[in-house]
PDB file of N, CA and C in Angstrom:
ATOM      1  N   UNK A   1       0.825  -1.199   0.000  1.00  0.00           N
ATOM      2  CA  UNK A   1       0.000   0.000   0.000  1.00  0.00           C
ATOM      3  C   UNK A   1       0.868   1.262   0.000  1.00  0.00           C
ATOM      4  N   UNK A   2       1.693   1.344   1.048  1.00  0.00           N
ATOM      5  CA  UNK A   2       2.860   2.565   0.896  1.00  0.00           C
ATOM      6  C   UNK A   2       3.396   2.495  -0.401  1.00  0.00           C
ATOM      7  N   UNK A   3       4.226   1.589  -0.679  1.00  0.00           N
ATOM      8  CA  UNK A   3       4.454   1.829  -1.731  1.00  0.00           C
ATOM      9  C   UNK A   3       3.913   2.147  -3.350  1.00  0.00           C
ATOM     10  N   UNK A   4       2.563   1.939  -3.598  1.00  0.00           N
ATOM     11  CA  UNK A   4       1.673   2.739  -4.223  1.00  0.00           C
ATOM     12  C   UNK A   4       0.773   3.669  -4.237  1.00  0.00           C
ATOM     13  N   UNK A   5       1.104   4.525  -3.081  1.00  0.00           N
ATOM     14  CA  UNK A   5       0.881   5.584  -2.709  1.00  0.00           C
ATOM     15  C   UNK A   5       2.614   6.719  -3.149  1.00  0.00           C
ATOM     16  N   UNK A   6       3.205   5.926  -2.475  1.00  0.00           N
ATOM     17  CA  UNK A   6       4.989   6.439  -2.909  1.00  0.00           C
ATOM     18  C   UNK A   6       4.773   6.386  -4.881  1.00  0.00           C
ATOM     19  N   UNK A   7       4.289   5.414  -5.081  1.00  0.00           N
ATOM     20  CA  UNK A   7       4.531   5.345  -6.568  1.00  0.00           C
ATOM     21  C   UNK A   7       3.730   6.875  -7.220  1.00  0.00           C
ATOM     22  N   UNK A   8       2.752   6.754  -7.109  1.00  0.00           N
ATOM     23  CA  UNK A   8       1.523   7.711  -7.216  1.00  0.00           C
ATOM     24  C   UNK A   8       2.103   8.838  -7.298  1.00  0.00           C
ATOM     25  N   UNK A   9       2.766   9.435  -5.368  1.00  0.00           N
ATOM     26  CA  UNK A   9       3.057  10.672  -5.321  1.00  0.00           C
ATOM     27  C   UNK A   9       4.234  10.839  -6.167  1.00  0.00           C
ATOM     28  N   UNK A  10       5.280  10.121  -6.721  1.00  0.00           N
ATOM     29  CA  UNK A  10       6.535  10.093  -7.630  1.00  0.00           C
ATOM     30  C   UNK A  10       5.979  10.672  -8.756  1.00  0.00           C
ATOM     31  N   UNK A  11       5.448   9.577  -9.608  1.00  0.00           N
ATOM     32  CA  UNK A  11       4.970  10.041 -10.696  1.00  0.00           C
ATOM     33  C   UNK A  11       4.418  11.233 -10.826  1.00  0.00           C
ATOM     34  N   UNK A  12       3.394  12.037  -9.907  1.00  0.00           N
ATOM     35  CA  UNK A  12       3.146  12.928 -10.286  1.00  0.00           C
ATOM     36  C   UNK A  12       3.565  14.191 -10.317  1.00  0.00           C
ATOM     37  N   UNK A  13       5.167  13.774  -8.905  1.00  0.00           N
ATOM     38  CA  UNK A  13       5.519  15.002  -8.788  1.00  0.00           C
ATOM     39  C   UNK A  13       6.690  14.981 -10.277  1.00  0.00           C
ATOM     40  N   UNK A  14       7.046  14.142 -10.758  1.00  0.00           N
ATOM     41  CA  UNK A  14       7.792  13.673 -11.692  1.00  0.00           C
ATOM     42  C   UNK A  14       7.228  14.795 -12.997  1.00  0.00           C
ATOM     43  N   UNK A  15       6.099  14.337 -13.548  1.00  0.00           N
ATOM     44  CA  UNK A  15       5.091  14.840 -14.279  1.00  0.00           C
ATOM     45  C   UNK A  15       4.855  16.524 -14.264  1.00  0.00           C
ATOM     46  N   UNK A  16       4.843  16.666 -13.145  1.00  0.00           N
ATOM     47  CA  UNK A  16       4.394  18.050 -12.709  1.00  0.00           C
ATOM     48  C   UNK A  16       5.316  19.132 -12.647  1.00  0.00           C
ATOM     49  N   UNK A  17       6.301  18.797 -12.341  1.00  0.00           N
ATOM     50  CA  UNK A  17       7.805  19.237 -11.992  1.00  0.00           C
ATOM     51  C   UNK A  17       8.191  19.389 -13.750  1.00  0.00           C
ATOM     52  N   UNK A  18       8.127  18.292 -14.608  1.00  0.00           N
ATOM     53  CA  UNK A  18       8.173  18.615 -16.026  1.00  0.00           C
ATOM     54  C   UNK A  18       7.637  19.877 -16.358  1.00  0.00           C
ATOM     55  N   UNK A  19       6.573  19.717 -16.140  1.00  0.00           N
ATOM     56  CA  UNK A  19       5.393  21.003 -17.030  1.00  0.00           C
ATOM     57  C   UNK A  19       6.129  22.389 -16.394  1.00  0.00           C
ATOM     58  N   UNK A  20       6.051  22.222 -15.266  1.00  0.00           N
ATOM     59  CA  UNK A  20       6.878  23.571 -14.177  1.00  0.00           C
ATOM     60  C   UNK A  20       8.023  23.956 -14.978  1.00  0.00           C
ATOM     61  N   UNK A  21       8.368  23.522 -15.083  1.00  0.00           N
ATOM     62  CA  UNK A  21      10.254  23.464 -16.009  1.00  0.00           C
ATOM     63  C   UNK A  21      10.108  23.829 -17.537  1.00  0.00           C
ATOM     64  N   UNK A  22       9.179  23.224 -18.249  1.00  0.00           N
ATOM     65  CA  UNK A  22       9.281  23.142 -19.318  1.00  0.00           C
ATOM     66  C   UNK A  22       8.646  24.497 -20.260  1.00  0.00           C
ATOM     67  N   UNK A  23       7.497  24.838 -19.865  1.00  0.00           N
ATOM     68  CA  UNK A  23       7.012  26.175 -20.374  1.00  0.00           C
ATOM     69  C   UNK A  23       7.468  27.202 -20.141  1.00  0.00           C
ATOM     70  N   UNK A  24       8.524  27.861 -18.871  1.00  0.00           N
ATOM     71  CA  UNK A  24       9.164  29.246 -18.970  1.00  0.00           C
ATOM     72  C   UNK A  24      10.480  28.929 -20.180  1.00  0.00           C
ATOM     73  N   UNK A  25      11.307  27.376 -19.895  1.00  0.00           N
ATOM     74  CA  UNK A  25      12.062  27.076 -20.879  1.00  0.00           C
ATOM     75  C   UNK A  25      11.917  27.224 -22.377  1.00  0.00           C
ATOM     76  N   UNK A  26      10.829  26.840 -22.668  1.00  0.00           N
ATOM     77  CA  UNK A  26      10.328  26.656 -23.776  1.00  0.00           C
ATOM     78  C   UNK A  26       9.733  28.129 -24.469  1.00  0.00           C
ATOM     79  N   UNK A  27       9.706  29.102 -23.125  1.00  0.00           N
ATOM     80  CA  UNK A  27       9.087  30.263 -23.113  1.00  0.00           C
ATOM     81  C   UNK A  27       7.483  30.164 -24.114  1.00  0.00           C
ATOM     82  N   UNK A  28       7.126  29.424 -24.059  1.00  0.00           N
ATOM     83  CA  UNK A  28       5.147  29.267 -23.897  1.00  0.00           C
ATOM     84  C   UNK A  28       4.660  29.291 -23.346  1.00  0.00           C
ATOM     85  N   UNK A  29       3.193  30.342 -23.290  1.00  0.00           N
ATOM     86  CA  UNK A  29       2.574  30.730 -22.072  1.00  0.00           C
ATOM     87  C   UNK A  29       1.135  29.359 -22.386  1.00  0.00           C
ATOM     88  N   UNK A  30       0.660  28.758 -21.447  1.00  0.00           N
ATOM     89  CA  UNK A  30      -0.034  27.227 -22.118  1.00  0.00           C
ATOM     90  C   UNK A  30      -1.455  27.921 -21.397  1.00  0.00           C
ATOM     91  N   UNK A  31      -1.622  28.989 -21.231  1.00  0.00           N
ATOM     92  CA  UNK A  31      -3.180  29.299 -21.235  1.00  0.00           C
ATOM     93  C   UNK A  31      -3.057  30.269 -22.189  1.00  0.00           C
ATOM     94  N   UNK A  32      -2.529  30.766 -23.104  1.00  0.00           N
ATOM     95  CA  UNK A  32      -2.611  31.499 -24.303  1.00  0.00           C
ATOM     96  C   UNK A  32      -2.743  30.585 -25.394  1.00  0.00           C
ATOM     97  N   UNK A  33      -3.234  30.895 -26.832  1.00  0.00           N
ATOM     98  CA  UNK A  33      -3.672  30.218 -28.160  1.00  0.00           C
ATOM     99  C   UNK A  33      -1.997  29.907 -28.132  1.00  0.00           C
ATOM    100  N   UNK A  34      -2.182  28.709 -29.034  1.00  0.00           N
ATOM    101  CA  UNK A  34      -0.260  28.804 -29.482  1.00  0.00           C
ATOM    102  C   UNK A  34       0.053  28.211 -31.221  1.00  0.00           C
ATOM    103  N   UNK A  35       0.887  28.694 -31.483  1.00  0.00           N
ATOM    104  CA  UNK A  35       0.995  28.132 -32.411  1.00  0.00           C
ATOM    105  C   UNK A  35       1.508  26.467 -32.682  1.00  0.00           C
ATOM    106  N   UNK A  36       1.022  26.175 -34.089  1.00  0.00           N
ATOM    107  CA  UNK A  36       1.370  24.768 -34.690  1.00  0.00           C
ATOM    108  C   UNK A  36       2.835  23.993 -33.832  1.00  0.00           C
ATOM    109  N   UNK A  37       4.002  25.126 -34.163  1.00  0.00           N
ATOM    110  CA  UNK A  37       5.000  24.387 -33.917  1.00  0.00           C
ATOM    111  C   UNK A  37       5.026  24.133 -32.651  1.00  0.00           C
ATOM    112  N   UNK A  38       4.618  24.837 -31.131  1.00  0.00           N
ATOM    113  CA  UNK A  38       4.537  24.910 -30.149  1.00  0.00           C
ATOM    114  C   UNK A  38       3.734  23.971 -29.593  1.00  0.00           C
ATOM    115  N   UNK A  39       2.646  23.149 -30.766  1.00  0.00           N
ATOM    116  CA  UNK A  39       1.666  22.177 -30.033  1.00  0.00           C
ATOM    117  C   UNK A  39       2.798  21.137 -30.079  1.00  0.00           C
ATOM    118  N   UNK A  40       3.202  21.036 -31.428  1.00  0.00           N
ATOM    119  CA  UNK A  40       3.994  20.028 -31.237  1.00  0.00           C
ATOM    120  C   UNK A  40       4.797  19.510 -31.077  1.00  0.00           C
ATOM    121  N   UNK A  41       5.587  20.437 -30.430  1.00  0.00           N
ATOM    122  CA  UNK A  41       6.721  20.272 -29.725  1.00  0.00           C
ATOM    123  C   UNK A  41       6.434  19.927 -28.313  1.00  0.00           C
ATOM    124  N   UNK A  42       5.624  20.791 -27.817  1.00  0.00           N
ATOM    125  CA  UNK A  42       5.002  20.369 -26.392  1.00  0.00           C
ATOM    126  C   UNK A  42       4.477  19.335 -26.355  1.00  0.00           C
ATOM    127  N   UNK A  43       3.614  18.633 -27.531  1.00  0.00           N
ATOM    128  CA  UNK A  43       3.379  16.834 -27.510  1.00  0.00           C
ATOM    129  C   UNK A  43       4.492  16.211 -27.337  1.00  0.00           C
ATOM    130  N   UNK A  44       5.317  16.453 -28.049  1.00  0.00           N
ATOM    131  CA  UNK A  44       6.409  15.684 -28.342  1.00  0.00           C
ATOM    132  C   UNK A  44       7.766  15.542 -26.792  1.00  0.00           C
ATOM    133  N   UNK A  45       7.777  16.442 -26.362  1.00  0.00           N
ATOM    134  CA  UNK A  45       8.424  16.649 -24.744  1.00  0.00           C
ATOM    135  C   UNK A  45       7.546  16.349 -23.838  1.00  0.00           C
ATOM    136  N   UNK A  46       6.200  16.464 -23.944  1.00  0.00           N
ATOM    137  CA  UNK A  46       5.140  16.102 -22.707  1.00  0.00           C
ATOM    138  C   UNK A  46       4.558  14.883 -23.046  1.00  0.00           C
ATOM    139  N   UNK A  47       5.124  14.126 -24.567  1.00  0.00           N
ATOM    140  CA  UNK A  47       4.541  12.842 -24.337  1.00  0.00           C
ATOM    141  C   UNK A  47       6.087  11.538 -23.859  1.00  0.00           C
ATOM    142  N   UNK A  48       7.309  11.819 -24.198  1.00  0.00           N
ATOM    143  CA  UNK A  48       8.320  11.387 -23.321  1.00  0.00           C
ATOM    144  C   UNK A  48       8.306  11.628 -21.601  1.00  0.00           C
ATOM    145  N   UNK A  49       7.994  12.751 -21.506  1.00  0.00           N
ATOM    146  CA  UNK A  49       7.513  13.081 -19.646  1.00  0.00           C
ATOM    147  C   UNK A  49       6.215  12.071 -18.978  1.00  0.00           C
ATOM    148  N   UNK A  50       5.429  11.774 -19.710  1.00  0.00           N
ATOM    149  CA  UNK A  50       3.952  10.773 -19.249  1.00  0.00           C
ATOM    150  C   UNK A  50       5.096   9.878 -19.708  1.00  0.00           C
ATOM    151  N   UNK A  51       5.474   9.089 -20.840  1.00  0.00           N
ATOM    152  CA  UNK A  51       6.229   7.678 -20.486  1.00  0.00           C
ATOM    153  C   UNK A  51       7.226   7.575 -19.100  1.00  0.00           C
ATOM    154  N   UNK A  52       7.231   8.883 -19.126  1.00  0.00           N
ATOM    155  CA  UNK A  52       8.713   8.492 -17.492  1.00  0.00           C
ATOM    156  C   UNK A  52       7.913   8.103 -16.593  1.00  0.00           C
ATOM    157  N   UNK A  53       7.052   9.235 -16.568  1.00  0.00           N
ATOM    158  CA  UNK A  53       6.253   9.283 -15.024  1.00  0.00           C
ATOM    159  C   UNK A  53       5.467   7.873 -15.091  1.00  0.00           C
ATOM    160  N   UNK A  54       4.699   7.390 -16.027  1.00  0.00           N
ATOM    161  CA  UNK A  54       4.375   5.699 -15.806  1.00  0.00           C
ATOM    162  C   UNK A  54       5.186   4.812 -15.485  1.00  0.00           C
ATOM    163  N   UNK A  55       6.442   5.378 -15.923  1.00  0.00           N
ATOM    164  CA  UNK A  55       7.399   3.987 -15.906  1.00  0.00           C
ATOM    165  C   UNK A  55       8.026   4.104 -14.215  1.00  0.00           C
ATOM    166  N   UNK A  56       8.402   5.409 -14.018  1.00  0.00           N
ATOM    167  CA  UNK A  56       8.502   5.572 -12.294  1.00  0.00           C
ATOM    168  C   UNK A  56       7.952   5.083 -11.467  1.00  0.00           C
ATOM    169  N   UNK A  57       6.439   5.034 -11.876  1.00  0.00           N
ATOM    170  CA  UNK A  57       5.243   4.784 -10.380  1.00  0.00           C
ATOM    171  C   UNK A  57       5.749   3.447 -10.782  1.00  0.00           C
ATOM    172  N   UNK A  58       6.122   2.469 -12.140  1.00  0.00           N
ATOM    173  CA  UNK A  58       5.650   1.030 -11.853  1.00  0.00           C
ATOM    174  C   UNK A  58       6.978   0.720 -11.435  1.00  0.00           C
ATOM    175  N   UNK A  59       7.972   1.272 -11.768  1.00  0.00           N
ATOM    176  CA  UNK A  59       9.117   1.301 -10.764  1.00  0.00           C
ATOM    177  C   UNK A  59       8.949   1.035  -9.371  1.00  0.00           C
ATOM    178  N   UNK A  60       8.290   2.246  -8.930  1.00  0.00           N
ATOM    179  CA  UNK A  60       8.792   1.782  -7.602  1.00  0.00           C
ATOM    180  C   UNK A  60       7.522   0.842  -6.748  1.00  0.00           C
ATOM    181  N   UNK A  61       6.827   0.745  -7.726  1.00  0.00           N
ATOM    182  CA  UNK A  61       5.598  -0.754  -7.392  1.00  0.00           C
ATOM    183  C   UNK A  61       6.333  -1.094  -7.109  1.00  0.00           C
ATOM    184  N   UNK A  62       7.239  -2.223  -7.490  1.00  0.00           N
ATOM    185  CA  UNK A  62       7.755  -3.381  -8.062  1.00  0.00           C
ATOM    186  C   UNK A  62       6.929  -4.368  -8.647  1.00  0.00           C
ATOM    187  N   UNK A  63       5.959  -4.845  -8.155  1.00  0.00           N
ATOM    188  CA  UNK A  63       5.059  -5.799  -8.845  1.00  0.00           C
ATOM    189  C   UNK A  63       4.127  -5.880  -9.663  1.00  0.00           C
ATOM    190  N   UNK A  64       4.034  -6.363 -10.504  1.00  0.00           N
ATOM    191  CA  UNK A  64       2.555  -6.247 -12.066  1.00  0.00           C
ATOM    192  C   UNK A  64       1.293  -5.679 -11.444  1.00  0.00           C
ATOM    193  N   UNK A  65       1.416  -4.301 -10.779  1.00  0.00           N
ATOM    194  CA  UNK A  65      -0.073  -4.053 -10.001  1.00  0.00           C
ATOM    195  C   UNK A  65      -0.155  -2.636 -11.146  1.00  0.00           C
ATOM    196  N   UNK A  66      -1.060  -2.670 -11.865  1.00  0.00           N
ATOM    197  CA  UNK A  66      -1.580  -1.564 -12.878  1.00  0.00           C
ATOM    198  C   UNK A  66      -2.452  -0.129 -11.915  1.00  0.00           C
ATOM    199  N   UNK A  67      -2.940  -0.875 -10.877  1.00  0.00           N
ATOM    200  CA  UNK A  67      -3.965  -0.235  -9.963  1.00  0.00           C
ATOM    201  C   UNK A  67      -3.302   1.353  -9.529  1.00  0.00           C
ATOM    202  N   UNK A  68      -2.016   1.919  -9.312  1.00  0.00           N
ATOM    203  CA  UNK A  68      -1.241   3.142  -8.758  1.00  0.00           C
ATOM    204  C   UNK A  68      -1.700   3.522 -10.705  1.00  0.00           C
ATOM    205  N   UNK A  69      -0.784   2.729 -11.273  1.00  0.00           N
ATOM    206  CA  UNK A  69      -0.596   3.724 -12.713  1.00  0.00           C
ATOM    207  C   UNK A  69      -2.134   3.956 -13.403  1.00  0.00           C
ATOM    208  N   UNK A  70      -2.828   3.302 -13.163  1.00  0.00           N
ATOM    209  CA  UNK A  70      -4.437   3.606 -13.456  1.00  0.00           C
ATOM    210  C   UNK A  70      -4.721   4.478 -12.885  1.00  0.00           C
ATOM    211  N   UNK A  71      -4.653   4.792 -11.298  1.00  0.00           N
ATOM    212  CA  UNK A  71      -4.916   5.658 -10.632  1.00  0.00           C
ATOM    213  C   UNK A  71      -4.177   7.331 -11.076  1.00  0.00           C
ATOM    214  N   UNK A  72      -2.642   7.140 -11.492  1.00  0.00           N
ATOM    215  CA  UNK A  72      -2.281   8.464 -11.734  1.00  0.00           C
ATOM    216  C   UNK A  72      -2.593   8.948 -12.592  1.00  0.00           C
ATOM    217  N   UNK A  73      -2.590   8.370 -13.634  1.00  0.00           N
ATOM    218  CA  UNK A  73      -3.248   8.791 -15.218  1.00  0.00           C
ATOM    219  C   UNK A  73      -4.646   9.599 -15.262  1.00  0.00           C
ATOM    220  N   UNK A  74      -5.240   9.049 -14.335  1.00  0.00           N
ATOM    221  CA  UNK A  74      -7.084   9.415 -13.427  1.00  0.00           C
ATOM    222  C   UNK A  74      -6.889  10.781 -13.622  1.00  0.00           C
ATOM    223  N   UNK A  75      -5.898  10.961 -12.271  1.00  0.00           N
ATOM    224  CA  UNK A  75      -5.836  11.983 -11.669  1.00  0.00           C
ATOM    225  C   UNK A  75      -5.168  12.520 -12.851  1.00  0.00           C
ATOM    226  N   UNK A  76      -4.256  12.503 -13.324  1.00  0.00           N
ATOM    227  CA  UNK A  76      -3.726  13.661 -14.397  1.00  0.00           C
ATOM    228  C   UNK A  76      -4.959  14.020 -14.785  1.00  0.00           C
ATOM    229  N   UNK A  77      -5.296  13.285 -15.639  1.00  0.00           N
ATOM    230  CA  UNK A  77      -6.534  13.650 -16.628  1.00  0.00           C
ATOM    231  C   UNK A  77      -7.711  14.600 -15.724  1.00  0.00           C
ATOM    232  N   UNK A  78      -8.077  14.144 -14.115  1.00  0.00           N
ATOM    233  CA  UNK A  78      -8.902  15.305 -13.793  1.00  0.00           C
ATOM    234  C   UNK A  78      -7.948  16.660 -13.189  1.00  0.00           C
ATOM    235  N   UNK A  79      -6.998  16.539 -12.936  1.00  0.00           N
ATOM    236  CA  UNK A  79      -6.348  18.075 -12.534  1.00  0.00           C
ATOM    237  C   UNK A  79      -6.994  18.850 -13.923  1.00  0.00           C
ATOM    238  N   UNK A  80      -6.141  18.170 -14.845  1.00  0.00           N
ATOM    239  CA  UNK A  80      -6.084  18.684 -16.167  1.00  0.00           C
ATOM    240  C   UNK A  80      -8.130  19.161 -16.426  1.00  0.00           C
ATOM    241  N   UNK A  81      -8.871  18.654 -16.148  1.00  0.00           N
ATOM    242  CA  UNK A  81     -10.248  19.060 -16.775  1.00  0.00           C
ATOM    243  C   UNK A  81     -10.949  19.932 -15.427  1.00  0.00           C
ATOM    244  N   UNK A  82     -10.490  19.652 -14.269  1.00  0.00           N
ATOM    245  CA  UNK A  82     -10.918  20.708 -13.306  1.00  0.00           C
ATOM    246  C   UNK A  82      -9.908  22.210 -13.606  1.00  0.00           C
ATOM    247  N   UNK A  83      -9.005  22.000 -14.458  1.00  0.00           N
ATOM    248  CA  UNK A  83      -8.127  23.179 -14.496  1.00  0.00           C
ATOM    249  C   UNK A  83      -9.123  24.231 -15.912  1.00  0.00           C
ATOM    250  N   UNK A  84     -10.312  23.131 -16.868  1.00  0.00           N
ATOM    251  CA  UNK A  84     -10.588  23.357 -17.886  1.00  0.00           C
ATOM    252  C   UNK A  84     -11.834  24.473 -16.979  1.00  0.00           C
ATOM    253  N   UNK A  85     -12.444  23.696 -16.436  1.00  0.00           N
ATOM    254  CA  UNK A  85     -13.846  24.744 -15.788  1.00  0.00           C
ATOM    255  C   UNK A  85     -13.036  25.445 -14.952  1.00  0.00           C
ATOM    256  N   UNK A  86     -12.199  25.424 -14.326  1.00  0.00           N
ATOM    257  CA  UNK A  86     -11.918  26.982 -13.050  1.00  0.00           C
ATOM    258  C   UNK A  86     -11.634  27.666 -13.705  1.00  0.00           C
ATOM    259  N   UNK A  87     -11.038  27.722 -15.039  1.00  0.00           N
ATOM    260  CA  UNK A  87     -10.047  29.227 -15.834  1.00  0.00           C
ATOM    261  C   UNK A  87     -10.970  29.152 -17.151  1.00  0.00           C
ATOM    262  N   UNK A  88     -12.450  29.152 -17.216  1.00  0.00           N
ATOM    263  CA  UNK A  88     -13.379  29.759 -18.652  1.00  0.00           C
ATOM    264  C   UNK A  88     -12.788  30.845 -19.292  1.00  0.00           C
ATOM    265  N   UNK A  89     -12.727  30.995 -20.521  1.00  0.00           N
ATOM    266  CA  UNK A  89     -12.589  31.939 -21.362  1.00  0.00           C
ATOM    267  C   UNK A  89     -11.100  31.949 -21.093  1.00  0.00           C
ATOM    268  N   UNK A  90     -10.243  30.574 -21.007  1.00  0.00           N
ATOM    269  CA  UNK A  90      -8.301  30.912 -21.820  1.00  0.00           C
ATOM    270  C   UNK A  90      -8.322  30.059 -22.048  1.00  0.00           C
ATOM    271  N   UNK A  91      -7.308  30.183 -23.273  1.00  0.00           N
ATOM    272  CA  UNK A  91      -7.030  28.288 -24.318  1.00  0.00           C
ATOM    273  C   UNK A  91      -6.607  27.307 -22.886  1.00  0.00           C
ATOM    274  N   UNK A  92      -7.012  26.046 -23.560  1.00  0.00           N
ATOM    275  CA  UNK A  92      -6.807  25.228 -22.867  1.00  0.00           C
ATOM    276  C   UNK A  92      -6.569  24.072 -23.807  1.00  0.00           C
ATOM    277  N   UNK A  93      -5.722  23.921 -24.575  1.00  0.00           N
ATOM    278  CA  UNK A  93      -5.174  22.824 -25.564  1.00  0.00           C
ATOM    279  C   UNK A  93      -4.093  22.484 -24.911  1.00  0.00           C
ATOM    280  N   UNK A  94      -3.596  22.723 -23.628  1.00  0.00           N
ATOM    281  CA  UNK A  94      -2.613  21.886 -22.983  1.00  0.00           C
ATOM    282  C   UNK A  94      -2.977  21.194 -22.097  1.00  0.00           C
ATOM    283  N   UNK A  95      -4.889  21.149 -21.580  1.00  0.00           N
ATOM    284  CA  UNK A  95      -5.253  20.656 -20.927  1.00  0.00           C
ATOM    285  C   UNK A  95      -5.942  19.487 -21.571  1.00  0.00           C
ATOM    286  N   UNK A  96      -6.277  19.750 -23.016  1.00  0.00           N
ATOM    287  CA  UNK A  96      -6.952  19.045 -23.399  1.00  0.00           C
ATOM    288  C   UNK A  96      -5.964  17.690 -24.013  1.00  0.00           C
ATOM    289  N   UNK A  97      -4.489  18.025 -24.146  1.00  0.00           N
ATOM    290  CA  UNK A  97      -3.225  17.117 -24.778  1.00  0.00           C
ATOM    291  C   UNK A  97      -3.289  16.518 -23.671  1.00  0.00           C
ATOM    292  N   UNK A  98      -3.288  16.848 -22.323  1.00  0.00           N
ATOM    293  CA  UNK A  98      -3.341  15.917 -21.357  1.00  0.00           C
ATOM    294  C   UNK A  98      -4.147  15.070 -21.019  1.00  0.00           C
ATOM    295  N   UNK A  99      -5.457  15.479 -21.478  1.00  0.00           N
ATOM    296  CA  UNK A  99      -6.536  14.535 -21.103  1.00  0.00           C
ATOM    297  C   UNK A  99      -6.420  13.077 -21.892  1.00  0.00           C
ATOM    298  N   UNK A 100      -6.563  13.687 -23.339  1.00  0.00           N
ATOM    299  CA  UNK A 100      -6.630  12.776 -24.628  1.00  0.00           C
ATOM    300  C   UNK A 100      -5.147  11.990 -24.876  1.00  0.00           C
ATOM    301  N   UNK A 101      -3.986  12.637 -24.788  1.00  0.00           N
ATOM    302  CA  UNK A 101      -3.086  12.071 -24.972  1.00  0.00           C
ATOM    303  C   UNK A 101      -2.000  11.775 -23.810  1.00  0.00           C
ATOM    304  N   UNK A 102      -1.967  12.664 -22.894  1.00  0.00           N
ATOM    305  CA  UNK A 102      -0.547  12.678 -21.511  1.00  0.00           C
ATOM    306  C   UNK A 102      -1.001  11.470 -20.843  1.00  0.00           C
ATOM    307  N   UNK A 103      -2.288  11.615 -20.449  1.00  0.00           N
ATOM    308  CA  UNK A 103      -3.089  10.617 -19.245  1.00  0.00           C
ATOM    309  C   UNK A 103      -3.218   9.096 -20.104  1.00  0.00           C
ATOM    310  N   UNK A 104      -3.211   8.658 -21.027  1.00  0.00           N
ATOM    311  CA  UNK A 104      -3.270   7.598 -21.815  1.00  0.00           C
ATOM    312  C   UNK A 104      -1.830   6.801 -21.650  1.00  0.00           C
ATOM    313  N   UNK A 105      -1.041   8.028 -22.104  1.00  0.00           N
ATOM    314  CA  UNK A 105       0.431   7.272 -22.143  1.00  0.00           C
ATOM    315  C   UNK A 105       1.333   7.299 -20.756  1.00  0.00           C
ATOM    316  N   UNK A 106       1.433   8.041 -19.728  1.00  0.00           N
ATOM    317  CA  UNK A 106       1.381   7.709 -18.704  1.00  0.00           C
ATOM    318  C   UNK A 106       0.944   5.913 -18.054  1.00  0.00           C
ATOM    319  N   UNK A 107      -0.366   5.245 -18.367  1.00  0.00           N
ATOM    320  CA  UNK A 107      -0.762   4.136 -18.071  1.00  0.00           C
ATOM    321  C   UNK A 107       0.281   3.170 -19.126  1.00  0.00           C
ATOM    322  N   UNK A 108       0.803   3.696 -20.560  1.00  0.00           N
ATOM    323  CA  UNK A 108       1.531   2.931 -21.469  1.00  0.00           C
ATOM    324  C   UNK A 108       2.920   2.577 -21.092  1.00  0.00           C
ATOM    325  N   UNK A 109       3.168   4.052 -20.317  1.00  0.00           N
ATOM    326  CA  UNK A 109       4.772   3.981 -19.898  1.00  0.00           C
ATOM    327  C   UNK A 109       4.749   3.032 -18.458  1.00  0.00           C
ATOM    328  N   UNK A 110       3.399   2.820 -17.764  1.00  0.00           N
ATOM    329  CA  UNK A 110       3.810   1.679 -16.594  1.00  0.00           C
ATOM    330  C   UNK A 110       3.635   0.000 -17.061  1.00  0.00           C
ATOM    331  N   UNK A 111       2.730   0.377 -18.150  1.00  0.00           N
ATOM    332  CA  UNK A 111       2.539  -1.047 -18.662  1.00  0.00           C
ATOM    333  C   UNK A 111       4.001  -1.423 -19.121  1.00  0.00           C
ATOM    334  N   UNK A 112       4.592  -0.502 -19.913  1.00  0.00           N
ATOM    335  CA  UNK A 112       5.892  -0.666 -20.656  1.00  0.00           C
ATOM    336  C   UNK A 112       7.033  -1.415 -20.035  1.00  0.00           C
ATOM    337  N   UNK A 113       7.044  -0.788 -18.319  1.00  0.00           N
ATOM    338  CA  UNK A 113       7.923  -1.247 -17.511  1.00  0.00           C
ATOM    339  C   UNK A 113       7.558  -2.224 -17.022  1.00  0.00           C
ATOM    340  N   UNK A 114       6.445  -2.868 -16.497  1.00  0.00           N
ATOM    341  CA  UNK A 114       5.825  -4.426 -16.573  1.00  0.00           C
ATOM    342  C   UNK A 114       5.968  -5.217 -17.259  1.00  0.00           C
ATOM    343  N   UNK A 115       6.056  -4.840 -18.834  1.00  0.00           N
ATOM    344  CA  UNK A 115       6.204  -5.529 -19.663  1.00  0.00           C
ATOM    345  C   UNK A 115       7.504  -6.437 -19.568  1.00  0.00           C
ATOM    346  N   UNK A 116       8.672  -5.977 -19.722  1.00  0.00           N
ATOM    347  CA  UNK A 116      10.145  -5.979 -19.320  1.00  0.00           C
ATOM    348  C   UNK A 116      10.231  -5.935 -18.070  1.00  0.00           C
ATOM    349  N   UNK A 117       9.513  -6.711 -17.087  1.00  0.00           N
ATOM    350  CA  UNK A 117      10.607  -6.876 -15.868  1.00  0.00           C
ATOM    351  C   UNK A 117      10.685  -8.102 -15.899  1.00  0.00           C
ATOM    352  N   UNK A 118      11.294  -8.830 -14.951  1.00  0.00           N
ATOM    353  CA  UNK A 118      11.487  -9.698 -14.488  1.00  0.00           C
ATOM    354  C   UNK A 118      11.185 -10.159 -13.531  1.00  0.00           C
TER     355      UNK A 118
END
């Protein structure tokens, strides 16, 4: 149980700590419209960040339990859509990459590391 709770809180601070880092870097403001190249670049760096953060929580599982990485992916996906109704009227296509695509692959990147253990 601790330890998928430990997994949980990893991953997300893993995840979260990305996004923190990555948009002053990247200098994109992700509640403003953005352009083409900026979506997809931010897919492309925020969909390697959801493979870590899955592969972390099943890390520090250790055992074939999907139940933490099901659970974080959850929660990404609702931060991400409670973040959609509190802030009406600003883009939200970084909330919506998370829903549809971050929170999906997140569960891929723990399966991934299940896959390959031993």
């Amino acid at each position: 149980m601790l330890r998928s709770i430990l997994a949980i809180v990893l991953g997300y601070l893993f995840f979260t700590l990305f996004a923190v880092l990555y948009f002053p870097i990247a200098k994109i403001a992700p509640a403003n419209p953005a352009m083409t190249g900026d979506i997809i670049t931010t897919a492309i760096f925020s969909s390697i960040a959801a493979l870590i953060s899955g592969w972390i929580s099943a890390f520090v599982v250790k055992k074939r339990n999907l139940k933490p990485i099901i659970f974080l992916a959850s929660l990404i996906a609702l931060v991400a859509a409670i973040s959609i109704i509190a802030q009406p009227g600003t883009s939200f296509w970084t909330q919506l990459m998370t829903i549809f695509l971050l929170a999906p692959l997140v569960y891929f990147g723990g399966k991934f590391r299940f896959r390959y253990m031993k």
